[in-house]
C-alpha atoms as a PDB file:
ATOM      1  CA  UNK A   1      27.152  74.922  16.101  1.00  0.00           C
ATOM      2  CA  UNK A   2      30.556  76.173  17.294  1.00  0.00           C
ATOM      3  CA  UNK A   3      29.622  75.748  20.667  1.00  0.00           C
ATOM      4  CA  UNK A   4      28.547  72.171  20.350  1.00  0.00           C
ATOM      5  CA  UNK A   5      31.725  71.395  18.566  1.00  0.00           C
ATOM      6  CA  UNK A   6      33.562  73.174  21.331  1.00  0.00           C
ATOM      7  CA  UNK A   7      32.115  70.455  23.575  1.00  0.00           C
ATOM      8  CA  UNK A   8      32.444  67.514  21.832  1.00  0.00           C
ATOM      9  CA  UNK A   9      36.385  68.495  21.536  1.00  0.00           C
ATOM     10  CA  UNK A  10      36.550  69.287  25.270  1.00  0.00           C
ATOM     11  CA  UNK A  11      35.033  65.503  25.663  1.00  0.00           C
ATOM     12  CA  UNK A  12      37.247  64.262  23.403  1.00  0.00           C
ATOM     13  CA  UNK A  13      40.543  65.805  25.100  1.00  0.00           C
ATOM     14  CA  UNK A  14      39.372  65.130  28.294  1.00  0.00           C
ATOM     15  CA  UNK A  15      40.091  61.679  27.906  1.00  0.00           C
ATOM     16  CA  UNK A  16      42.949  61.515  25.561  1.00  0.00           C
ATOM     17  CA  UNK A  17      40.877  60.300  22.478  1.00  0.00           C
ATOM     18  CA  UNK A  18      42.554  62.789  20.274  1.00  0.00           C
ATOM     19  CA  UNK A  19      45.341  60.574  18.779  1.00  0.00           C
ATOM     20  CA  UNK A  20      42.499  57.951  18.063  1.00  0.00           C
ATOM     21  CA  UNK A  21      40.177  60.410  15.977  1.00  0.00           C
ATOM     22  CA  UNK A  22      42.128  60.135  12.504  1.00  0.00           C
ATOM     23  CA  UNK A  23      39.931  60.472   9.245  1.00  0.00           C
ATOM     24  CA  UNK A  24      40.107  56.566   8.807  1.00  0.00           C
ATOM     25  CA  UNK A  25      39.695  55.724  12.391  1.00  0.00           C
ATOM     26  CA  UNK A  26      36.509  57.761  12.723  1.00  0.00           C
ATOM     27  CA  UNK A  27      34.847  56.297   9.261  1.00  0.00           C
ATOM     28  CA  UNK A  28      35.588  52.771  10.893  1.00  0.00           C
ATOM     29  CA  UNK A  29      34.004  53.670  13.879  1.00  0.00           C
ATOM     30  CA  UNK A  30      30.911  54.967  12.313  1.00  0.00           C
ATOM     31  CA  UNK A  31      30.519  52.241  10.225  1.00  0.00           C
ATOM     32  CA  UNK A  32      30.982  49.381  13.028  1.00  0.00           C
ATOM     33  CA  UNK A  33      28.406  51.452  15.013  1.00  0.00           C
ATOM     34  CA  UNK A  34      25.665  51.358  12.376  1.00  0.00           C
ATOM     35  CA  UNK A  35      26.446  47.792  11.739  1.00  0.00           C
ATOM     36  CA  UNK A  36      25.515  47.401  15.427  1.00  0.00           C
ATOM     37  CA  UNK A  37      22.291  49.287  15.186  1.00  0.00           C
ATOM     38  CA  UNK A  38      21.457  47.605  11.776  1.00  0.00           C
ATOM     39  CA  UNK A  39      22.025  44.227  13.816  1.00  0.00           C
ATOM     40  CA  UNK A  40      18.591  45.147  15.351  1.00  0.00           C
ATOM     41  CA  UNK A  41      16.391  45.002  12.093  1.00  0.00           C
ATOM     42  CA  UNK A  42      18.162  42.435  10.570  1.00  0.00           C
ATOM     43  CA  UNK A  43      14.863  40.045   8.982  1.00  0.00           C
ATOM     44  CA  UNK A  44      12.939  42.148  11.234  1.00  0.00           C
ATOM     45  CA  UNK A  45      10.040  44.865  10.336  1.00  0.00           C
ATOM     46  CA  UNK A  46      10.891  47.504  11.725  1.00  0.00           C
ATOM     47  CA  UNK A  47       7.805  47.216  13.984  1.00  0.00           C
ATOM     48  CA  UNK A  48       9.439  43.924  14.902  1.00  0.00           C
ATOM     49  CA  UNK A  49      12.691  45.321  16.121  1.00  0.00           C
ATOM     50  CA  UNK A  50      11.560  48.011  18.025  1.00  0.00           C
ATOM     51  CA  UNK A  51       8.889  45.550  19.733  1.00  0.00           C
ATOM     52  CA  UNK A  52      11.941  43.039  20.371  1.00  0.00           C
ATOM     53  CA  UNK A  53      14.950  45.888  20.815  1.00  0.00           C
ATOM     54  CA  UNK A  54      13.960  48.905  22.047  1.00  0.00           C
ATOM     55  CA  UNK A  55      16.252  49.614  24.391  1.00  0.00           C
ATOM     56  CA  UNK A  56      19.482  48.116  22.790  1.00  0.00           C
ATOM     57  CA  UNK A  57      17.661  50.573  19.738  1.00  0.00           C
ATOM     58  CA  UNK A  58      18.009  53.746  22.162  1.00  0.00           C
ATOM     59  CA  UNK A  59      21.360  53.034  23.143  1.00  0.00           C
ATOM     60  CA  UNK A  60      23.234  52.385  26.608  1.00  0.00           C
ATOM     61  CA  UNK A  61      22.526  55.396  27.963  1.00  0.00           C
ATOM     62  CA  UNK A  62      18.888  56.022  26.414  1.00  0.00           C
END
């Protein structure tokens, strides 16, 4: 675990992020990012959405 955490910090200095990545800042950002994926099912089954949104589902880079 301390190793992945090592990376995700190295990530997140790398570009300068650190100033954003406040307690507040980072629950906001979690929460508009679910919002996003919940966008997907939204009067949806779930089979639905993943039929319809599978890739925006997986992400940009899935």
């Amino acid at each position: 675990m301390k190793d992945l955490i090592s990376k995700v910090v190295a990530f997140r200095d790398d570009r300068g992020w650190r100033e954003f990545h406040k307690e507040k800042d980072l629950a906001i950002s979690i929460s508009l990012e679910a919002s996003e994926l919940l966008e997907n099912f939204q009067w949806r089954t779930s089979e639905e959405a993943i039929l319809e949104s599978k890739q925006n589902i997986k992400g940009r880079n899935g």
